[in-house]
Protein backbone atom coordinates (compact mmCIF):
# COMPACT_ATOMS: atom_id res chain seq x y z
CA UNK A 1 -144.01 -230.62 3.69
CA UNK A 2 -146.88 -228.42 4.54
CA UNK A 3 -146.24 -225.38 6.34
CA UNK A 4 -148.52 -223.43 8.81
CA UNK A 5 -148.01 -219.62 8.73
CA UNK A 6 -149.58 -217.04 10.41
CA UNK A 7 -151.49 -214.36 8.31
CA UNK A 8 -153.39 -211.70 10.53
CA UNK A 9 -156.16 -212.98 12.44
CA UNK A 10 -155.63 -216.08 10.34
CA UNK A 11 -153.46 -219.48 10.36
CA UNK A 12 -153.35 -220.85 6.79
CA UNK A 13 -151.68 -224.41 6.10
CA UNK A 14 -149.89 -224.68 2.81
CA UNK A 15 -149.59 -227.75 1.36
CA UNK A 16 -146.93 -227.77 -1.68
CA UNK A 17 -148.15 -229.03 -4.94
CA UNK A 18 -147.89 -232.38 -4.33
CA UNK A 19 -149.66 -232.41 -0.90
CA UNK A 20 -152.59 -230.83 -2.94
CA UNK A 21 -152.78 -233.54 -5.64
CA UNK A 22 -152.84 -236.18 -2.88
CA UNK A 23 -155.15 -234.56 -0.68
CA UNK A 24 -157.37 -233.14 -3.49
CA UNK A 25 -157.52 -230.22 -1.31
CA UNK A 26 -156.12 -226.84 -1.37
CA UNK A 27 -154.69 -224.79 1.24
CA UNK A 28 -156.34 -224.49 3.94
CA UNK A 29 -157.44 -221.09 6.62
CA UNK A 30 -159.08 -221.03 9.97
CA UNK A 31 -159.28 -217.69 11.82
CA UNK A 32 -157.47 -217.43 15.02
CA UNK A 33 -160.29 -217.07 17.18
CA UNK A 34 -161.70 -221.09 15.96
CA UNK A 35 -157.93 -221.98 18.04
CA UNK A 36 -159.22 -224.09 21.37
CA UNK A 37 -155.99 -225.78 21.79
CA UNK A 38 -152.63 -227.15 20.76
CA UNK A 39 -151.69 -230.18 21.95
CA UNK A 40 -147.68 -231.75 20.95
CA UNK A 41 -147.95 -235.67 19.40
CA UNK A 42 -145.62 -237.50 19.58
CA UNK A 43 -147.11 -239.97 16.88
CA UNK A 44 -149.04 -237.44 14.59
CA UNK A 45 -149.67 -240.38 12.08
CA UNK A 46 -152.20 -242.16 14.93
CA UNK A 47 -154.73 -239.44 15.00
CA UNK A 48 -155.32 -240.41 10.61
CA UNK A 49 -155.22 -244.08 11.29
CA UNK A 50 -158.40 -244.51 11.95
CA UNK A 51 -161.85 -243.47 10.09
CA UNK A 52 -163.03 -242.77 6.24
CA UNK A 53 -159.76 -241.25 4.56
CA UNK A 54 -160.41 -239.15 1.71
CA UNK A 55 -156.84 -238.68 -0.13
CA UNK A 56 -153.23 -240.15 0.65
CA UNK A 57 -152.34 -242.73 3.42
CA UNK A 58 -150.21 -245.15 3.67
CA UNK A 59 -149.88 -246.14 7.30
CA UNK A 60 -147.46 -244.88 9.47
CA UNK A 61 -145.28 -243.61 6.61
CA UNK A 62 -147.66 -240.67 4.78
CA UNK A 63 -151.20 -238.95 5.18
CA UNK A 64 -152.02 -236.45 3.64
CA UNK A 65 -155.88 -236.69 3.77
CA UNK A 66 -159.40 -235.66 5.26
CA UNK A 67 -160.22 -238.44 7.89
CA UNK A 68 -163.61 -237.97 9.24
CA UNK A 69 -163.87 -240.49 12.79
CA UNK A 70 -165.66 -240.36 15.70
CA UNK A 71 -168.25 -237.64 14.40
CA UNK A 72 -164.77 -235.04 13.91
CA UNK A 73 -163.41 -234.27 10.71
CA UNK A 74 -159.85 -233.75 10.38
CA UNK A 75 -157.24 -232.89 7.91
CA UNK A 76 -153.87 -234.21 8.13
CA UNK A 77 -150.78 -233.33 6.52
CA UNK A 78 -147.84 -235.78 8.48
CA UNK A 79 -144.71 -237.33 6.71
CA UNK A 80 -142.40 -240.01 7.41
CA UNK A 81 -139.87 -237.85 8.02
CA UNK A 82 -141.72 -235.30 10.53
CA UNK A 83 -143.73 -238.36 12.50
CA UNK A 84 -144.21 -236.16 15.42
CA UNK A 85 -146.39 -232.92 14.95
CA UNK A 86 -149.46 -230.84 16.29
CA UNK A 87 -153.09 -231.48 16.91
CA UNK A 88 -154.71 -228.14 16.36
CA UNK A 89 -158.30 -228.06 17.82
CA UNK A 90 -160.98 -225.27 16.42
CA UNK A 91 -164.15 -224.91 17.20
CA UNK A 92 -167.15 -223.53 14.57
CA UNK A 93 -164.86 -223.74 11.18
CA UNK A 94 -165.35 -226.83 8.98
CA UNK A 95 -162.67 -228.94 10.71
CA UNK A 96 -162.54 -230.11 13.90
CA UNK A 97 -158.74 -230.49 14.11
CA UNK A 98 -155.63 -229.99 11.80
CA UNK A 99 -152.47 -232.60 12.41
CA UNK A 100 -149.60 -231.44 10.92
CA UNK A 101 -146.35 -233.03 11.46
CA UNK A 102 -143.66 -231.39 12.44
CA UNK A 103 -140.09 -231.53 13.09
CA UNK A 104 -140.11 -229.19 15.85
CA UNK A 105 -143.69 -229.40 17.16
CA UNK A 106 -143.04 -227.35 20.78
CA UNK A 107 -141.57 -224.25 18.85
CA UNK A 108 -144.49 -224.80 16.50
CA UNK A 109 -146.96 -225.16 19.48
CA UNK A 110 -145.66 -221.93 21.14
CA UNK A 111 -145.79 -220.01 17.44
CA UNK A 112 -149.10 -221.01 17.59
CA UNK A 113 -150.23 -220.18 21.27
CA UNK A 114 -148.59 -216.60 21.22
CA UNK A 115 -150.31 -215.73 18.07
């Protein structure tokens, strides 16, 4: 499962090995200053249902994929076994929003804010 970890003025999302391979993606950074909110899903595999995926999906169950909807571009990193998560919104880095499942997204939401 991914894991978002705070790094100075940055957040960086590690995917594990296998998250890479079916994202074709690396890890991902976005300084904390791009942050314009955090907002708790309670169904992060929605926001990737919909839109031109480019890696894994398999609805409802797995995505682990750029989705590009709506004019945004998001990456999402949600499992069947963390199917609630975080919508992180940035403004001026190359995605619009990061949904990362989670299986506490509140403490993960308030990591997050107080950084």
């Amino acid at each position: 499962m991914a894991d978002l970890e705070i790094e100075g003025d940055e957040l960086v999302l590690r995917l594990t090995r296998a998250e890479r391979l079916e994202s074709v993606h690396g890890d991902l950074r976005a300084p904390k200053s791009a942050v314009r909110s955090v907002e708790v899903l309670d169904d992060a595999h929605e926001p990737a249902d919909h839109g031109l995926k480019i890696g894994e999906r398999l609805p409802g169950y797995s995505e682990v994929a750029i989705v590009r909807a709506g004019g945004q571009k998001l990456f999402a990193a949600v499992h069947h076994d963390t199917p609630r998560g975080v919508r992180i919104s940035f403004q001026g880095i190359d995605y619009d929003a990061w949904i990362i499942g989670s299986a506490d997204p509140e403490s993960l939401k308030s990591r997050i804010e107080q950084a």
